[in-house]
C-alpha atoms as a PDB file:
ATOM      1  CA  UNK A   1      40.589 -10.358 166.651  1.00  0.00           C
ATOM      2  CA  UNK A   2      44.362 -11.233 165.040  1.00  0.00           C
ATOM      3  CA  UNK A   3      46.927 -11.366 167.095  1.00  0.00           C
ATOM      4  CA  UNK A   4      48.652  -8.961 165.325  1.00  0.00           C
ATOM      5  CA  UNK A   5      45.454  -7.040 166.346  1.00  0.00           C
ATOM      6  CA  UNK A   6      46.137  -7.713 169.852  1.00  0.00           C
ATOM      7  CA  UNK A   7      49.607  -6.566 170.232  1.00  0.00           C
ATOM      8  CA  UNK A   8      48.519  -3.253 169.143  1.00  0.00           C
ATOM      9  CA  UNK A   9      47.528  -1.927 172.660  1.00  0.00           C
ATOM     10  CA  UNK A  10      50.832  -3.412 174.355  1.00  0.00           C
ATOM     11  CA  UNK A  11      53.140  -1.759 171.761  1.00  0.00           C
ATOM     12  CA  UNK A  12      50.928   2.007 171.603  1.00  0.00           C
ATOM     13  CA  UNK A  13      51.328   1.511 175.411  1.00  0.00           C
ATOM     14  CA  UNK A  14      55.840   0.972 174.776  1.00  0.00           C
ATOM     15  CA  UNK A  15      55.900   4.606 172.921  1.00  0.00           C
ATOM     16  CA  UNK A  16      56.793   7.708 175.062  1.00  0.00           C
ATOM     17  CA  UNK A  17      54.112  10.172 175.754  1.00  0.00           C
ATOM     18  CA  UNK A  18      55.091  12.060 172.738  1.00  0.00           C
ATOM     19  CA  UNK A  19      55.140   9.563 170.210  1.00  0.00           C
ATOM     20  CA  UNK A  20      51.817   8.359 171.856  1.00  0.00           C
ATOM     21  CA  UNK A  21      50.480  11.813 170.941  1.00  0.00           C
ATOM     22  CA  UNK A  22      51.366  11.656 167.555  1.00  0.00           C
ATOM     23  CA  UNK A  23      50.271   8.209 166.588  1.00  0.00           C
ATOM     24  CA  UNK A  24      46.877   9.284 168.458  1.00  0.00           C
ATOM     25  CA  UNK A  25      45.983  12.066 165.881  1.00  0.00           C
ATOM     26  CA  UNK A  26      47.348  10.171 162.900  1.00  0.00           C
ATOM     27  CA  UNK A  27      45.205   7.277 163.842  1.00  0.00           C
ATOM     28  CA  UNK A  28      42.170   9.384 164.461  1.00  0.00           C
ATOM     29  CA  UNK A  29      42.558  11.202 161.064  1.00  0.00           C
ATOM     30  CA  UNK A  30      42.803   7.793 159.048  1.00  0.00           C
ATOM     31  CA  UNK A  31      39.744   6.366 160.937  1.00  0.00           C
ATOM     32  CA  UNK A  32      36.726   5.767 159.145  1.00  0.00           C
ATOM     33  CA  UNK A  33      33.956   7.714 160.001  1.00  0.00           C
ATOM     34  CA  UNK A  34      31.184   6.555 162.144  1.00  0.00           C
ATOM     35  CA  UNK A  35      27.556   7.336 162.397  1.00  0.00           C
ATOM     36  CA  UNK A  36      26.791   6.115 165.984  1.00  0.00           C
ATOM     37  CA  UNK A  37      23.239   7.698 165.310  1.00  0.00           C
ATOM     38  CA  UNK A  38      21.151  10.053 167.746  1.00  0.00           C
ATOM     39  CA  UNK A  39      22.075   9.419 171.298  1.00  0.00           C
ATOM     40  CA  UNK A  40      19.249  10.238 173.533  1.00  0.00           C
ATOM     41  CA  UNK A  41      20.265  12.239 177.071  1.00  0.00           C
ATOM     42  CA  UNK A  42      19.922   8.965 178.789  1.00  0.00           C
ATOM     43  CA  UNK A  43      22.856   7.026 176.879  1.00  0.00           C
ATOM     44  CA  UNK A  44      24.709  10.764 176.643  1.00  0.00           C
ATOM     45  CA  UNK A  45      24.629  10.512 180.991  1.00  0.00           C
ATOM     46  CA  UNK A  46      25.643   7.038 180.975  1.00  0.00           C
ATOM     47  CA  UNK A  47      28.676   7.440 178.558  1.00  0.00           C
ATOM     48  CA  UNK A  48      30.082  10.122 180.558  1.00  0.00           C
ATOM     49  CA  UNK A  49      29.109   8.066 184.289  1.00  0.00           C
ATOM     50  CA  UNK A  50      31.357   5.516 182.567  1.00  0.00           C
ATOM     51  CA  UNK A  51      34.169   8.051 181.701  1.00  0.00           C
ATOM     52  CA  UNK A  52      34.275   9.738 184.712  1.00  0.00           C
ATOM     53  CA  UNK A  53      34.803   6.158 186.764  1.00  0.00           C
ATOM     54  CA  UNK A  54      37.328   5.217 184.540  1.00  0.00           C
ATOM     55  CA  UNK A  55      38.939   8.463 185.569  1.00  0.00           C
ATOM     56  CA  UNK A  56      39.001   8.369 189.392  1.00  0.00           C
END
């Protein structure tokens, strides 16, 4: 990863809320698309075990 990579987090995390917002769906509607493939109930549980203890 660049280092100009790196300082991406630190300065999306330097906007206000609202400005975070924004950049958010302008970055998701110039991302390219991704085929992850089929996820199978098994990997489905596990990504949203993961979510939900990054939430608490």
């Amino acid at each position: 990863m660049s280092s100009q990579t790196a300082q991406l987090p630190e300065a999306f995390e330097a906007l206000p809320e609202d400005e975070e917002r924004v950049f958010t769906v302008e970055f998701f509607r110039r991302a390219v698309p991704f085929d992850s493939g089929a996820l199978d109930d098994s990997k489905t549980t596990d990504a949203a075990d993961q979510l939900l203890a990054s939430l608490q």
